[in-house]
Protein backbone atom coordinates (compact mmCIF):
# COMPACT_ATOMS: atom_id res chain seq x y z
CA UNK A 1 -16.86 -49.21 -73.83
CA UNK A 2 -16.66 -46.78 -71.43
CA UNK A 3 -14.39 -44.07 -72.37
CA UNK A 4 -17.04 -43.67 -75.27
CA UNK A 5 -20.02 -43.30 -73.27
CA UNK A 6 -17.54 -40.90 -70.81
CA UNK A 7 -16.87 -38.85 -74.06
CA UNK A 8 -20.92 -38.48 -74.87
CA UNK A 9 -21.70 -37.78 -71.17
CA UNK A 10 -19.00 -35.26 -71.26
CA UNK A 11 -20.39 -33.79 -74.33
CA UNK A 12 -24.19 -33.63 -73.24
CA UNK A 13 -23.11 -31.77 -70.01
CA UNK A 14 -21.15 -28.87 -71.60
CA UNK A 15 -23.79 -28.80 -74.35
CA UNK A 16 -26.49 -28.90 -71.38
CA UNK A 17 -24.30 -25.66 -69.60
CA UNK A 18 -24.35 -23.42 -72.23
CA UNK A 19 -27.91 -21.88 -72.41
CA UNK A 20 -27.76 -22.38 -68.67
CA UNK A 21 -24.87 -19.76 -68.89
CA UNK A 22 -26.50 -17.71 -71.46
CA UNK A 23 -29.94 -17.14 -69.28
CA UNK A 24 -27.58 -16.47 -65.94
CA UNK A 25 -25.84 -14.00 -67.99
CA UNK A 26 -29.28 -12.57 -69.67
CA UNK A 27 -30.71 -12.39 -66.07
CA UNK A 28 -27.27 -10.97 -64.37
CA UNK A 29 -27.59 -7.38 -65.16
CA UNK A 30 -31.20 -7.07 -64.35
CA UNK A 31 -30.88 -7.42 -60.49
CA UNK A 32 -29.72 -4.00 -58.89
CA UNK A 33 -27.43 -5.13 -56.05
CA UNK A 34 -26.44 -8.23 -58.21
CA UNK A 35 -25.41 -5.45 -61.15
CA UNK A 36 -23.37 -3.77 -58.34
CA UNK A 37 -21.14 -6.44 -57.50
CA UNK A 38 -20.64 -7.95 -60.83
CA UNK A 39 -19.56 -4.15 -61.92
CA UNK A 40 -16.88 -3.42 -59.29
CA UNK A 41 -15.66 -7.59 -60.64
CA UNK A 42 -15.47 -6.37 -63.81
CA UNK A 43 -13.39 -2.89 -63.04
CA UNK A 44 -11.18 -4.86 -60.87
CA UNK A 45 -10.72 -7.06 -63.35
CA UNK A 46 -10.28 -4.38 -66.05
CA UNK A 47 -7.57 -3.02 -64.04
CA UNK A 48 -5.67 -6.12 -63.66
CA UNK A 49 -5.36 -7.21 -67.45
CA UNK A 50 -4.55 -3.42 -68.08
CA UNK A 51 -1.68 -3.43 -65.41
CA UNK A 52 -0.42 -6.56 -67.13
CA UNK A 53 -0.49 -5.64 -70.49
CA UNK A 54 1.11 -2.46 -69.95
CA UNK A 55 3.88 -4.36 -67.95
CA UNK A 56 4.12 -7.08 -70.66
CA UNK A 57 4.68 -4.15 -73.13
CA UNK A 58 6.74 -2.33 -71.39
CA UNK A 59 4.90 0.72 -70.26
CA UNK A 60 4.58 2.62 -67.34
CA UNK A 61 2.49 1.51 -64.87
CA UNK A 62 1.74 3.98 -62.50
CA UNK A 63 -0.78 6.07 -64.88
CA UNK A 64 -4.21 6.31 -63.72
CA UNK A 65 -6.53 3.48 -65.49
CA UNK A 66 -10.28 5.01 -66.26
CA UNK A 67 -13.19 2.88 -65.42
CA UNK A 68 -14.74 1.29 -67.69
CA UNK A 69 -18.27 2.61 -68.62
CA UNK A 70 -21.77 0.57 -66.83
CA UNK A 71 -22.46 -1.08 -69.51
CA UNK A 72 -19.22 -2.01 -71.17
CA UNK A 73 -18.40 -3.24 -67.00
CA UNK A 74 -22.12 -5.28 -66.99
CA UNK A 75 -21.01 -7.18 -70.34
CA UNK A 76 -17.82 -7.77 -69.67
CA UNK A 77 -18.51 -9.37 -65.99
CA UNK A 78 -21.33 -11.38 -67.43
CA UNK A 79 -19.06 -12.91 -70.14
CA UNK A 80 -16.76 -13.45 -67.54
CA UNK A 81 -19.21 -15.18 -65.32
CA UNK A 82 -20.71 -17.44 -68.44
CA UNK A 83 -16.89 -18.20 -69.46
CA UNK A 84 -16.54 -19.52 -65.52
CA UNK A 85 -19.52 -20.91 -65.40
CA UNK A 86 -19.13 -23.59 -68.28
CA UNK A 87 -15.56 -24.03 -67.16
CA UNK A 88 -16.62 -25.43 -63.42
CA UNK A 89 -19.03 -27.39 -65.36
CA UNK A 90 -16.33 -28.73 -67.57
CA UNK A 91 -13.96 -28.96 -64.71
CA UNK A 92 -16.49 -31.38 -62.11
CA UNK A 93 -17.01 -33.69 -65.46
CA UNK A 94 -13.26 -34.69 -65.12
């Protein structure tokens, strides 16, 4: 009895995070300093998978990675921080 009732709380809180992740990243971008940190998280992280995947395919490494552009940074940090967002929620259910 209760694994099922475990199972449907489980359920109702991940289906409960996600528009709670969509308005944080809707409302993410729009604060100035907010914008500024989430950008450099986003280039550092840009620069990490890039490093990797060049290593992973063998290429050189030591080549100068180019920023990503504002906007394309903003998106990608806000998916990021959605993506995290319903994972810690996920992760405290267990």
């Amino acid at each position: 009895m209760a694994l099922p009732v475990l199972k449907l709380g489980t359920l109702a809180l991940k289906t409960l995070s996600k528009p709670i992740a969509s308005r944080l990243k809707q409302q993410a971008g729009l604060h100035p300093k907010f914008r500024n940190i989430i950008v450099s998280i986003a280039q550092a992280n840009h620069r990490m998978t890039t490093t990797m995947q060049r290593r992973l395919y063998g290429h050189a490494t030591n080549v100068e990675i180019r920023p990503l552009n504002e906007e394309k940074a903003v998106q990608a940090a806000v998916d990021l921080l959605g993506e995290a967002f319903v994972f810690s929620v996920l992760l405290m259910t267990l």
